[in-house]
C-alpha atoms as a PDB file:
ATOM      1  CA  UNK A   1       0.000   0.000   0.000  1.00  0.00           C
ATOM      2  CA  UNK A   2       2.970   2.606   0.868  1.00  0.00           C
ATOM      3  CA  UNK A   3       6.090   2.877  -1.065  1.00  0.00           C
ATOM      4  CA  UNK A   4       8.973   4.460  -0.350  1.00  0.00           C
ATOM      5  CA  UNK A   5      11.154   5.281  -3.321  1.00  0.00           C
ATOM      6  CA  UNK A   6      14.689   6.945  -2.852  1.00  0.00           C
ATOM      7  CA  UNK A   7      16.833   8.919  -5.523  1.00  0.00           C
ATOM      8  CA  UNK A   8      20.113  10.615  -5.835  1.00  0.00           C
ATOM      9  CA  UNK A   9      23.077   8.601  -4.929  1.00  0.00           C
ATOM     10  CA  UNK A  10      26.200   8.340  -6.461  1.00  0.00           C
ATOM     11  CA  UNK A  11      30.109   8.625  -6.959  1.00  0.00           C
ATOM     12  CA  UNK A  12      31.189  12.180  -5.974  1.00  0.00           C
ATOM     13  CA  UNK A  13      34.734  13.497  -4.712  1.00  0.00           C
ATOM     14  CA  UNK A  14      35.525  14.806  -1.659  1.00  0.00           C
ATOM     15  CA  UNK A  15      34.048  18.553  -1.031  1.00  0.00           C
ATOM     16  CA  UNK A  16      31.169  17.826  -3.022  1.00  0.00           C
ATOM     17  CA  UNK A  17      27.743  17.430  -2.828  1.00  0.00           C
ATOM     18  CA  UNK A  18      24.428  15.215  -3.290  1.00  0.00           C
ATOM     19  CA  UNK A  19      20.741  16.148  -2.595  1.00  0.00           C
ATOM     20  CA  UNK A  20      18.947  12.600  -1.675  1.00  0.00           C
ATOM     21  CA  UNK A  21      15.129  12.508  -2.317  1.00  0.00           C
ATOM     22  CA  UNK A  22      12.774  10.016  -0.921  1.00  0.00           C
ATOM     23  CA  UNK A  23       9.020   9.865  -2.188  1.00  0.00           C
ATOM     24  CA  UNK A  24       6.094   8.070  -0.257  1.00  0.00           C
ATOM     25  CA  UNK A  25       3.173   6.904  -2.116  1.00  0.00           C
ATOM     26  CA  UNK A  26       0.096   5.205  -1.185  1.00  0.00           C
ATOM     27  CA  UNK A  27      -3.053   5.936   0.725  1.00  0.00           C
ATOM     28  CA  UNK A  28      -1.505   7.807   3.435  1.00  0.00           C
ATOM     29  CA  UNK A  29      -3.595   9.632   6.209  1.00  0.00           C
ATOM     30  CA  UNK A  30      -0.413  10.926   7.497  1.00  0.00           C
ATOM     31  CA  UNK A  31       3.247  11.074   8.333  1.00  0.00           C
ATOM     32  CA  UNK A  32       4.569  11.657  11.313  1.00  0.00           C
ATOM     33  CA  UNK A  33       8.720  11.553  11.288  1.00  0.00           C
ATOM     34  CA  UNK A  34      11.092  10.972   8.017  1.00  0.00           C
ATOM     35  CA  UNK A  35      14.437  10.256   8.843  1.00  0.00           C
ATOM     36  CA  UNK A  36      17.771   9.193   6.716  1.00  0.00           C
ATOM     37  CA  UNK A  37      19.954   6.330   8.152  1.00  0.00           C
ATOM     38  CA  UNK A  38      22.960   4.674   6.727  1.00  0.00           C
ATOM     39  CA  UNK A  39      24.834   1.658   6.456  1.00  0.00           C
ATOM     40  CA  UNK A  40      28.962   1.578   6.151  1.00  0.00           C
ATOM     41  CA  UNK A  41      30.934  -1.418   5.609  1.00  0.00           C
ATOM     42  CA  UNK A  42      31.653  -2.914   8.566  1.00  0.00           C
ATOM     43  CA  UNK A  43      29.251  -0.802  10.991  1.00  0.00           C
ATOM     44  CA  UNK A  44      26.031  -1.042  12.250  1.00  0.00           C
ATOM     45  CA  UNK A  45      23.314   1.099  10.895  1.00  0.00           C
ATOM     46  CA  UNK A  46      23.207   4.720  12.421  1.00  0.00           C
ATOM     47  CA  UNK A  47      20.597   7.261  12.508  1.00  0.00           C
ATOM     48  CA  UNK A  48      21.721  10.736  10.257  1.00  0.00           C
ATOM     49  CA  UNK A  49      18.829  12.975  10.570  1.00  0.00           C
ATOM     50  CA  UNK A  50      15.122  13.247  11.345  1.00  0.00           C
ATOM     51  CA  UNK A  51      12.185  15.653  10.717  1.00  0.00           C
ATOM     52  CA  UNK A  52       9.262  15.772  12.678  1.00  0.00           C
ATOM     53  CA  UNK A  53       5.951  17.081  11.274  1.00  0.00           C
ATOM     54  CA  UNK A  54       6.165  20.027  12.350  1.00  0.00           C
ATOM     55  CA  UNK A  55      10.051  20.595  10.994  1.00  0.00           C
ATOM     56  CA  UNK A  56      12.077  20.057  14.093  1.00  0.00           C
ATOM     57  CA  UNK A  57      15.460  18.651  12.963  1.00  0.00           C
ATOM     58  CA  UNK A  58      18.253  16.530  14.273  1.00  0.00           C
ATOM     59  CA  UNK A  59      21.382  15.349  13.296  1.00  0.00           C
ATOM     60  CA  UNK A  60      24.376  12.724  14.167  1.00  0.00           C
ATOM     61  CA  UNK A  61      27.119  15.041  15.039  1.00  0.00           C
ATOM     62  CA  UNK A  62      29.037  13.809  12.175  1.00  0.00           C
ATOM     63  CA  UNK A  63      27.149  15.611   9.728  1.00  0.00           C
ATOM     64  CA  UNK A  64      26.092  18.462  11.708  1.00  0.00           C
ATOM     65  CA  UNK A  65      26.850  21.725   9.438  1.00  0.00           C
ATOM     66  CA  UNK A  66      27.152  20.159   6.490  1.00  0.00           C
ATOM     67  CA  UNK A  67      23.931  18.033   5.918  1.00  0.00           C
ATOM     68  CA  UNK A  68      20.329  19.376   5.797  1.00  0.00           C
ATOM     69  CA  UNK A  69      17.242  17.398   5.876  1.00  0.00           C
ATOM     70  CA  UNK A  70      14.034  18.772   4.833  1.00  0.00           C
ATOM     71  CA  UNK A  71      10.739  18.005   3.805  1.00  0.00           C
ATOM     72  CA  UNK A  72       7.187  18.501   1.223  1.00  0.00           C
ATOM     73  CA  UNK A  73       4.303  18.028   2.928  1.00  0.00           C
ATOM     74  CA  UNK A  74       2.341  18.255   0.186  1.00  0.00           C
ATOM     75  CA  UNK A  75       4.536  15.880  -2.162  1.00  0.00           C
ATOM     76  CA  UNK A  76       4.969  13.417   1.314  1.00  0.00           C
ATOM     77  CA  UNK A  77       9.061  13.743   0.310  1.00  0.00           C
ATOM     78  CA  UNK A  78      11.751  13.711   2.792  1.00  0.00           C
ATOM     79  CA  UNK A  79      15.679  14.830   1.177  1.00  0.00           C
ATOM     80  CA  UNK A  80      18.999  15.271   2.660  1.00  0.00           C
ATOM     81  CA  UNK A  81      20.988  17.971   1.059  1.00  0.00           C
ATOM     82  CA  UNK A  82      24.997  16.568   1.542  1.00  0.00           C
ATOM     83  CA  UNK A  83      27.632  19.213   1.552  1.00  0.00           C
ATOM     84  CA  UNK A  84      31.525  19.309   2.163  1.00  0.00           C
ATOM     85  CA  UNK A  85      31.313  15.366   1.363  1.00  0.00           C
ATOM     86  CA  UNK A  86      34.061  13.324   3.498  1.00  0.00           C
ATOM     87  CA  UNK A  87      35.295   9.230   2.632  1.00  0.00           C
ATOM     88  CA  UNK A  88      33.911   8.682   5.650  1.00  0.00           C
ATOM     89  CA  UNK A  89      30.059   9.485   4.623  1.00  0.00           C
ATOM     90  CA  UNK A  90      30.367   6.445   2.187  1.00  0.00           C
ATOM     91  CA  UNK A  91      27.301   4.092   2.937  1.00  0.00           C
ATOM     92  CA  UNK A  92      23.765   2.943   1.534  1.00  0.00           C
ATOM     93  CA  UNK A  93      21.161   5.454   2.905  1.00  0.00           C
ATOM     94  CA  UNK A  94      18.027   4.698   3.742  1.00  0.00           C
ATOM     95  CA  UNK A  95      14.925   6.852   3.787  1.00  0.00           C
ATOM     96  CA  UNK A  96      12.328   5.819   6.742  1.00  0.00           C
ATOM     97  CA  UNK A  97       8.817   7.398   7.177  1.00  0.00           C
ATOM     98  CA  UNK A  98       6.253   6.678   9.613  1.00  0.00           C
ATOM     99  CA  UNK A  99       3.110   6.785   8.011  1.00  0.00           C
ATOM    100  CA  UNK A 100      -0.976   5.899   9.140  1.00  0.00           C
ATOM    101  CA  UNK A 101      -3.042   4.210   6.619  1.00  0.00           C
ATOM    102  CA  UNK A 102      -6.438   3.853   7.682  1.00  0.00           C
ATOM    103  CA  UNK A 103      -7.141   1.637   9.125  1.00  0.00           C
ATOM    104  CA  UNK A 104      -4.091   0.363  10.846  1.00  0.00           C
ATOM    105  CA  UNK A 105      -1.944   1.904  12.644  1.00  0.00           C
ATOM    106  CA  UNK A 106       1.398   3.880  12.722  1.00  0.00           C
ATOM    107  CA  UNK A 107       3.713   2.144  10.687  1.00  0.00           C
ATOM    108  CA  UNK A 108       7.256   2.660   9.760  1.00  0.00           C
ATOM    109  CA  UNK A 109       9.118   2.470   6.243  1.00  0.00           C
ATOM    110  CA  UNK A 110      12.144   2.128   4.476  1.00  0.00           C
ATOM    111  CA  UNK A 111      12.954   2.854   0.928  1.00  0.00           C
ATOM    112  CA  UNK A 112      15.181   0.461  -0.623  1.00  0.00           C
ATOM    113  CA  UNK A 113      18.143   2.339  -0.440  1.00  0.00           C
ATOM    114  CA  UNK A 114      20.604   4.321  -2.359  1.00  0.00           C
ATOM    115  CA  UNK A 115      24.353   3.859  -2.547  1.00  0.00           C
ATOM    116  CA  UNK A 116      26.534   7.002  -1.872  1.00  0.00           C
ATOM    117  CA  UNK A 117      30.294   6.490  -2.447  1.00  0.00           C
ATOM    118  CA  UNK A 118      32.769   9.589  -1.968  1.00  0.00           C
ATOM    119  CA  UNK A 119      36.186   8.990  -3.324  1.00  0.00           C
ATOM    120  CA  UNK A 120      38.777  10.476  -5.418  1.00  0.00           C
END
């Protein structure tokens, strides 16, 4: 019923940038949080950002100052503008949404994710 479909990855060098996009479809009564994680070789998943309905942000303090997460209400789309790229942000990132469908309840979602590699 929801689908969470992520776009925007890709090879870039270090200093640069990527904007990430992640569109929900479905019947959707509403959305609560959208949030970016990733996934590094070797580590566990972490948690990068969140937005809350009302737009209150927060970030690992990895990223702080150089990633922005933001997000359409009225397109349901969650992105994560990446600045001042480092090695170190290389990972699959994953989009998650938690979204009521009547009617169920609250549940969360992950788009399928999207591979972002920075190296010279």
């Amino acid at each position: 019923q929801v689908q969470l479909v992520e776009s925007g990855g890709g090879l870039v060098q270090p200093g640069g940038s990527l904007r990430l996009s992640c569109a929900a479809s479905g019947t959707i009564l509403s959305i609560s949080a959208m949030g970016w994680f990733r996934q590094a070789p070797g580590k566990h998943r972490e948690l990068v950002a969140t937005i809350t309905s009302g737009g209150s942000t927060t970030y690992v303090d990895s990223v702080k100052g150089r990633f922005t997460i933001s997000r359409d209400n009225a397109k349901n789309t969650v992105y994560l503008q990446m600045t001042s790229l480092k090695p170190e942000d290389t990972a699959v990132y994953y989009c998650n949404a938690d979204i009521r469908t009547l009617p169920g309840p609250t549940v969360r979602n992950w788009g399928q994710g999207t591979q972002v590699t920075v190296s010279s």
